[in-house]
Protein backbone atom coordinates (compact mmCIF):
# COMPACT_ATOMS: atom_id res chain seq x y z
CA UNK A 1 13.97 -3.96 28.52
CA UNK A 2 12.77 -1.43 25.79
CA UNK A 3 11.57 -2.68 22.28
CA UNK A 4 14.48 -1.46 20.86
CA UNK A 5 17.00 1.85 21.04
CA UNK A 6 14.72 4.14 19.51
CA UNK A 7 12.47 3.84 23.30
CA UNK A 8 15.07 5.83 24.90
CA UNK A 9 15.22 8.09 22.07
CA UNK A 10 11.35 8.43 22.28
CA UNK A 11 11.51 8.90 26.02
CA UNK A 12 14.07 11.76 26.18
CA UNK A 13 12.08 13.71 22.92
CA UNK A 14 9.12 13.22 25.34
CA UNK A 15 10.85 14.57 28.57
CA UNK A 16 12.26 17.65 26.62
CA UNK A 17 9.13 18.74 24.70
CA UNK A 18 6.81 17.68 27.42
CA UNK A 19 7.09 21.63 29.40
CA UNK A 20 6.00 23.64 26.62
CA UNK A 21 4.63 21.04 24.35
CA UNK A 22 6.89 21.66 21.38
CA UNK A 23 6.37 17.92 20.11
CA UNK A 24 2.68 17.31 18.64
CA UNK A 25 2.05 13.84 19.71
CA UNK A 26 -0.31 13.88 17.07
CA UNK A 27 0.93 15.01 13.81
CA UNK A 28 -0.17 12.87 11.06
CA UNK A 29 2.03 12.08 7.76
CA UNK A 30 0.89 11.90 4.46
CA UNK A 31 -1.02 8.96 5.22
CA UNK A 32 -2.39 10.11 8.15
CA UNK A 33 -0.24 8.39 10.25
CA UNK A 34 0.74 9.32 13.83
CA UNK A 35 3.84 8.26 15.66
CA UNK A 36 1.44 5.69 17.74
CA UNK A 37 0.01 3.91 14.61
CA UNK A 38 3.59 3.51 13.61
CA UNK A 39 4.63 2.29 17.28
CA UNK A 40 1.61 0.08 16.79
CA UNK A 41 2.19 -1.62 13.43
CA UNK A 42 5.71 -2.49 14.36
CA UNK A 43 4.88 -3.70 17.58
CA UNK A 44 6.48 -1.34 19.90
CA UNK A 45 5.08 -2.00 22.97
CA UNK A 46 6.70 0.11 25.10
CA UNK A 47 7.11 3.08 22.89
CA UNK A 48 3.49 2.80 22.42
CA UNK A 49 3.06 3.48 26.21
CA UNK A 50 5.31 6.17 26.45
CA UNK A 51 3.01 7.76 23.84
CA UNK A 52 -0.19 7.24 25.33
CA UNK A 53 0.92 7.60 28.76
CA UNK A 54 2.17 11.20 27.75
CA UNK A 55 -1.28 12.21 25.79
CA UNK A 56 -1.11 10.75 21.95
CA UNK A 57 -4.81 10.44 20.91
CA UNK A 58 -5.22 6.50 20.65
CA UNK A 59 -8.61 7.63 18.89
CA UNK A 60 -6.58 9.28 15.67
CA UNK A 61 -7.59 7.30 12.10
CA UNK A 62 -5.20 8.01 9.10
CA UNK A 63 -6.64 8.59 5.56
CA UNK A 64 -7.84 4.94 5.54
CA UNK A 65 -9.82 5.26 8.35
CA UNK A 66 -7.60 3.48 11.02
CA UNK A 67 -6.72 3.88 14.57
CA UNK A 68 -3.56 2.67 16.18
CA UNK A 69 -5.49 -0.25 17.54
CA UNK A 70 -6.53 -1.22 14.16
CA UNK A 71 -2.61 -1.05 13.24
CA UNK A 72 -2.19 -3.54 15.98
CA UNK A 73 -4.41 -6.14 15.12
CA UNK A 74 -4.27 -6.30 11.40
CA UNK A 75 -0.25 -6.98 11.95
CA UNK A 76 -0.44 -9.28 14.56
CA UNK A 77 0.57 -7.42 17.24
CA UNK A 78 -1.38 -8.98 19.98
CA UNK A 79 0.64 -7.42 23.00
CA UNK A 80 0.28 -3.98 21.86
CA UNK A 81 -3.54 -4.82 21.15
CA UNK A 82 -4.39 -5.96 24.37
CA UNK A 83 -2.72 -3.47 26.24
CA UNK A 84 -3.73 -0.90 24.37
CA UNK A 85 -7.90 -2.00 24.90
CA UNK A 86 -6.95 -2.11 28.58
CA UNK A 87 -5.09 0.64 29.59
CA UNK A 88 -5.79 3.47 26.86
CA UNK A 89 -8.75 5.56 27.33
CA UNK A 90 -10.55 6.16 24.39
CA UNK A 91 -9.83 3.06 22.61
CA UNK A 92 -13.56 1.87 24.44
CA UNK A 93 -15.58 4.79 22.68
CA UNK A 94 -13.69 4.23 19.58
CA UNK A 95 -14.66 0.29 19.32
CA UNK A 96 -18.64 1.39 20.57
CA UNK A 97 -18.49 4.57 17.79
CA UNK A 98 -17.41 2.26 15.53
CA UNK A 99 -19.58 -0.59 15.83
CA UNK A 100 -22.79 1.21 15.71
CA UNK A 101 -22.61 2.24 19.95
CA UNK A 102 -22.48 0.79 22.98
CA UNK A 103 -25.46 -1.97 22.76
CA UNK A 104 -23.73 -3.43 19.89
CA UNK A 105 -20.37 -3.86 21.72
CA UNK A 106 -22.48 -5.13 24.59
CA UNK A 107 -24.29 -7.75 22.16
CA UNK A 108 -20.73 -9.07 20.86
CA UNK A 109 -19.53 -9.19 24.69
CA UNK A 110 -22.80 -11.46 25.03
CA UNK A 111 -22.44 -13.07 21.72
CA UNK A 112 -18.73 -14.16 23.06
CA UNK A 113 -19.67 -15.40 26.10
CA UNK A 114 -22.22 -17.79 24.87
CA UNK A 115 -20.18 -18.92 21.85
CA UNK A 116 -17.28 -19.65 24.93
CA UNK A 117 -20.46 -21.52 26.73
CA UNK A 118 -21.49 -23.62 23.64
CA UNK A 119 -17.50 -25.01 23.66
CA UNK A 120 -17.71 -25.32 27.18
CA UNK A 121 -20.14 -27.55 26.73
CA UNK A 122 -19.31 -29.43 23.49
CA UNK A 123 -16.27 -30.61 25.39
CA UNK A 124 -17.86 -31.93 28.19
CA UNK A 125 -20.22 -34.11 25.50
CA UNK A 126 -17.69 -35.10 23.95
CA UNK A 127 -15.76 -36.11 27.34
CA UNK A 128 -19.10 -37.82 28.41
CA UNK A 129 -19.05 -39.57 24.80
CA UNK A 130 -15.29 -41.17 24.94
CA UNK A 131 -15.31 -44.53 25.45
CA UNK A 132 -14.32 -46.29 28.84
CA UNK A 133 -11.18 -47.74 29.03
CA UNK A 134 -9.60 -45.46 26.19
């Protein structure tokens, strides 16, 4: 089922212009914004697909400095997050470009998994600590 009727709109735009490229994926408004950050901030999962499967640049920023994946997660759009950081290529150089490079992202990754460690292991105190019988 697509997002909504616009998807099929999207789709057939795509097939048309997709021989001789007549549709820029990429053209930016006024803002800056591309047809993906768009697809993005409303949560248009499957449009957003069609665009990056058929070439939009998931690494575009508008005027404020935003990518589509920044679109995503500042509205809540945790679908359309999470499938774009693991299916769109690009979106990994973007976060490591962004965040000062690659050991940085691979500090957080580290930083996460021993912050999910320490819980780990709270709870089992605390399930050591409950009293019998409870």
């Amino acid at each position: 089922m697509h997002d909504n009727g616009n998807a099929d709109t999207l789709k057939e735009l795509l097939k048309i212009s997709a021989p001789d490229h007549t549709l820029s994926l990429d053209l930016q408004n006024a803002s800056g914004n591309t047809a993906l950050h768009w697809a993005t901030l409303n949560g248009q999962l499957y449009a957003v697909k069609l665009l990056v499967e058929a070439g939009a640049d998931v690494t575009v920023c508008n005027k404020a400095g935003h990518d589509a994946l920044f679109a995503a997660e500042a509205n809540d759009k945790t679908a359309v997050a999470e499938w774009l950081l693991k299916s769109a290529k690009g979106v990994a150089s973007v976060i490591a470009g962004s965040r000062g490079g690659e050991r940085e992202v691979e500090a957080m990754a580290s930083d996460e998994a021993q912050a999910s460690d320490g819980m780990e292991k709270k709870e089992e105190t605390m399930k050591e600590e409950e009293p019998k019988g409870a």
